[in-house]
Protein backbone atom coordinates (compact mmCIF):
# COMPACT_ATOMS: atom_id res chain seq x y z
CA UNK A 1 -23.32 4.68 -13.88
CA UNK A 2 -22.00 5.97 -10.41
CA UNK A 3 -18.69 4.33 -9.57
CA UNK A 4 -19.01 1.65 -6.97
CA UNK A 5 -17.24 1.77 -3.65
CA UNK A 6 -15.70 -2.17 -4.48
CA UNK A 7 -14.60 -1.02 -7.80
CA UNK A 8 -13.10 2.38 -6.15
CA UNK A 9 -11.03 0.37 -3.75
CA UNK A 10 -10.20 -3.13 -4.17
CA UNK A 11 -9.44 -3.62 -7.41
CA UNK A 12 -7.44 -0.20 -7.05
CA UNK A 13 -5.54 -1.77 -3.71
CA UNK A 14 -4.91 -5.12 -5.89
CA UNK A 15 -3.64 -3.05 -8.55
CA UNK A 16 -1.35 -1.18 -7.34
CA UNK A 17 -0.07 -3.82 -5.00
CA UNK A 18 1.46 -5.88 -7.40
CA UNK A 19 2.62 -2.94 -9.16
CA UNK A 20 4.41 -2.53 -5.72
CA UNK A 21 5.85 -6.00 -5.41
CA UNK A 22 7.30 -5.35 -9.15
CA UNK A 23 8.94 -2.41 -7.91
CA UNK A 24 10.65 -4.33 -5.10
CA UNK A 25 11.76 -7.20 -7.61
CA UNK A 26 13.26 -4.64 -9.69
CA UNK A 27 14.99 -2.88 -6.13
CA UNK A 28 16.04 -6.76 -5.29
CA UNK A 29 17.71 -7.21 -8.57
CA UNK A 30 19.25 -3.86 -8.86
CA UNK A 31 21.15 -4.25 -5.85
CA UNK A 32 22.46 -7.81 -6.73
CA UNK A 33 23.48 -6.61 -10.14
CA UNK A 34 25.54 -3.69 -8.74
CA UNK A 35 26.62 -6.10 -5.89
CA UNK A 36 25.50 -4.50 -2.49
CA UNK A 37 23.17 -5.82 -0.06
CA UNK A 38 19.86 -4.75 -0.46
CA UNK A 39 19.22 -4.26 2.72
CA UNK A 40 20.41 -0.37 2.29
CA UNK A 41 17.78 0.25 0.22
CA UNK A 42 15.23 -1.79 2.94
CA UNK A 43 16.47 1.31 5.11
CA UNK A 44 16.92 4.09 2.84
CA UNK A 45 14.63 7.08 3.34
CA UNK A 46 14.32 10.24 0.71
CA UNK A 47 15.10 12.84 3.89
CA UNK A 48 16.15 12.25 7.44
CA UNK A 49 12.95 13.04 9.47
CA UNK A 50 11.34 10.38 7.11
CA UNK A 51 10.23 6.94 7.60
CA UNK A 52 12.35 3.93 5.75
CA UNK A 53 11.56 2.37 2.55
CA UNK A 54 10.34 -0.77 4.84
CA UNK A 55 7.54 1.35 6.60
CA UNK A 56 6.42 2.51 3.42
CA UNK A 57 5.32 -0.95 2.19
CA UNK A 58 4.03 -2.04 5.79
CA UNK A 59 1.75 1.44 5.19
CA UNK A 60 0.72 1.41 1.80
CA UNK A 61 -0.39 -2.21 2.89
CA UNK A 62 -2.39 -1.43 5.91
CA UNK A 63 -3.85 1.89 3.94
CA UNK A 64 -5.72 -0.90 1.92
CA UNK A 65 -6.06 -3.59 4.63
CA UNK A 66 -7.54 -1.38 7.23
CA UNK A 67 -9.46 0.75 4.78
CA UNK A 68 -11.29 -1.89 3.16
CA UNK A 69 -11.59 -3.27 6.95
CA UNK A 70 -13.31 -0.14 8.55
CA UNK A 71 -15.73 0.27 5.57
CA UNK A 72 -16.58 -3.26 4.82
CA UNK A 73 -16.53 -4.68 8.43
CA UNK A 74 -14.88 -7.62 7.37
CA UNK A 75 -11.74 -8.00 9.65
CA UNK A 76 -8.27 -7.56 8.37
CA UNK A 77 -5.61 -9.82 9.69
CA UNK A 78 -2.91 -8.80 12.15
CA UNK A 79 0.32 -8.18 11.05
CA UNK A 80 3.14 -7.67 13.32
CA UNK A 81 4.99 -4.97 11.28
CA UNK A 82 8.68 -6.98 11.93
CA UNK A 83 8.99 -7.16 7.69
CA UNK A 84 12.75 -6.40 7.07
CA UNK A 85 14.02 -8.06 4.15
CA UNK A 86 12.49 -7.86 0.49
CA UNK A 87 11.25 -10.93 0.63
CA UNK A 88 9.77 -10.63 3.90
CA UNK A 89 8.20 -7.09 2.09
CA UNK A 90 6.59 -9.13 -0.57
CA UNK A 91 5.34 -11.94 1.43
CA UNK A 92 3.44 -8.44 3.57
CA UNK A 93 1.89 -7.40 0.18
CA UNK A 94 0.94 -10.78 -0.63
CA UNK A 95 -0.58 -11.25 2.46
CA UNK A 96 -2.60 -8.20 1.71
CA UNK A 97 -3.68 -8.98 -1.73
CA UNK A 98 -5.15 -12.37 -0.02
CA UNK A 99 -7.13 -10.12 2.35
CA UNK A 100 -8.40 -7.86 -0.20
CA UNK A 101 -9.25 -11.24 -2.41
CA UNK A 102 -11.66 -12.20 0.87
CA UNK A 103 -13.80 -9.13 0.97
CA UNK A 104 -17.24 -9.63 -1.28
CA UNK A 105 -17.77 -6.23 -3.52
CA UNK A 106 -21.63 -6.37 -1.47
CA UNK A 107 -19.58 -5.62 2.02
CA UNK A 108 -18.47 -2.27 0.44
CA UNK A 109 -21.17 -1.05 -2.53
CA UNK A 110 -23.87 1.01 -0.86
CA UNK A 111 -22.02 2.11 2.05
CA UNK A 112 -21.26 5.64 0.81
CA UNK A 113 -22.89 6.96 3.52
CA UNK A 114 -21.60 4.58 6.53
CA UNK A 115 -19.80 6.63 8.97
CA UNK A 116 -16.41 5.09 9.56
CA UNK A 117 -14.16 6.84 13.05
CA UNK A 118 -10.70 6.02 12.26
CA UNK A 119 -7.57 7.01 14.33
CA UNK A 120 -5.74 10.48 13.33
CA UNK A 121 -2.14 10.32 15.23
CA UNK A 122 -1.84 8.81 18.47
CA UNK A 123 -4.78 10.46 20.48
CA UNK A 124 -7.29 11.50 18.07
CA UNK A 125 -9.72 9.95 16.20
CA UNK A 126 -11.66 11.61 12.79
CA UNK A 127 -15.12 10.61 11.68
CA UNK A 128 -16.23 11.04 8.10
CA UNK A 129 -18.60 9.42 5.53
CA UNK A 130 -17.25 5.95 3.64
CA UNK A 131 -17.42 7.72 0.37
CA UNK A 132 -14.76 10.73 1.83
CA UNK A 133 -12.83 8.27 3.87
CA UNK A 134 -11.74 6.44 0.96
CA UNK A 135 -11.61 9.35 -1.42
CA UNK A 136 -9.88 11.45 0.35
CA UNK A 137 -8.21 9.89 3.17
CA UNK A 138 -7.42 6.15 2.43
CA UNK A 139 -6.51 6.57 -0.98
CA UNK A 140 -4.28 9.22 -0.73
CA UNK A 141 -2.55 7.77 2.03
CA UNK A 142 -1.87 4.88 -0.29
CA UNK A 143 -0.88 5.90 -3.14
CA UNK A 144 1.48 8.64 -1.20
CA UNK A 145 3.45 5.60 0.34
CA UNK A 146 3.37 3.95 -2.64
CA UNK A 147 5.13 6.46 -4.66
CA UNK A 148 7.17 7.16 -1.73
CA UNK A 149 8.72 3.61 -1.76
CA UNK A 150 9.35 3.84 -5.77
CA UNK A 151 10.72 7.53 -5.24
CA UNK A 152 13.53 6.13 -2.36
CA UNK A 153 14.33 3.24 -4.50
CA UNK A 154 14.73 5.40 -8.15
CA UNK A 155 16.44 8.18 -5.76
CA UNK A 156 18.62 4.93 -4.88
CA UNK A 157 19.69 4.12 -8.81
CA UNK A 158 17.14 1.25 -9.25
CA UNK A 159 15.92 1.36 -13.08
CA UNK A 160 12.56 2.22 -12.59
CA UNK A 161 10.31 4.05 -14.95
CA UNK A 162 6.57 5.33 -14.87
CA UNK A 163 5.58 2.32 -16.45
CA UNK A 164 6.96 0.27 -13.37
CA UNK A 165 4.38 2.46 -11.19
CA UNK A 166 1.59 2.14 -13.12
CA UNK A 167 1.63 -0.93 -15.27
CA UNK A 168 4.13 -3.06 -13.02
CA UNK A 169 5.01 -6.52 -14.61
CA UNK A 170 1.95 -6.14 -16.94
CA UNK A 171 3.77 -3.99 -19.28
């Protein structure tokens, strides 16, 4: 059996999501335990031309928000990307968790072929089929964020482990 767009993406998104909000737990209570404000590691970044561990989790979130969105059609909430503080990080992924709980696996499974334009940059725009879109654009682009933000907090000293990324809290 061919593996359904739903199954390829939400479930995925929700996944890894909460895996995500573990890791920031764990980054929250690493920096209370070695008594420093965590706010350095909201702001921390792995090199200088790179964005902040904050815009990683506003990205990895709209990767799934606005990937789901363009394929399914079902609108994705507005966020206004102003997220600072770990809490205010979490709340963002569990605001996008409750989008991804709204979309019905029939708005995504058979539209393989649907094309989907979605921006590229500033200017541009790219077109592709559903099926690549999410294959080999929206995925990607989430799951590069999301081991971007767990690579700038372990870089940071947070105890994190493999099992933190892929299993989060479920262990």
């Amino acid at each position: 059996m061919a593996l359904s767009m739903y199954t390829g993406s939400v479930p995925v998104f929700q996944h890894m999501l909460r895996n995500l909000s573990h890791i920031l737990d764990k980054g929250e209570a690493s920096a209370q335990v070695r008594k420093f404000d965590a706010s350095v590691l909201a702001t921390a970044r792995l090199a200088p031309d790179m964005l902040p561990f904050t815009r990683q989790i506003l990205i990895a979130c709209d990767a799934a928000k606005l990937g789901v969105a363009r394929i399914s059609g079902v609108e994705a909430p507005r966020f206004d990307d102003t997220e600072a503080t770990f809490p205010e990080l979490k709340a963002r992924i569990q605001k996008t968790l409750d989008y991804l709980a709204t979309v019905p696996a029939d708005k995504l499974d058979g539209t393989e072929d649907k094309e989907v334009t979605f921006p590229v940059g500033r200017d541009k725009t790219r077109t592709m089929t559903a099926q690549a879109y999410l294959t080999t654009w929206v995925l990607p682009n989430f799951f590069f964020h999301v081991t971007t933000a767990y690579a700038i907090l372990r870089h940071n000293g947070v105890d994190l482990g493999k099992a933190d990324y892929l299993a989060g809290a479920q262990k």
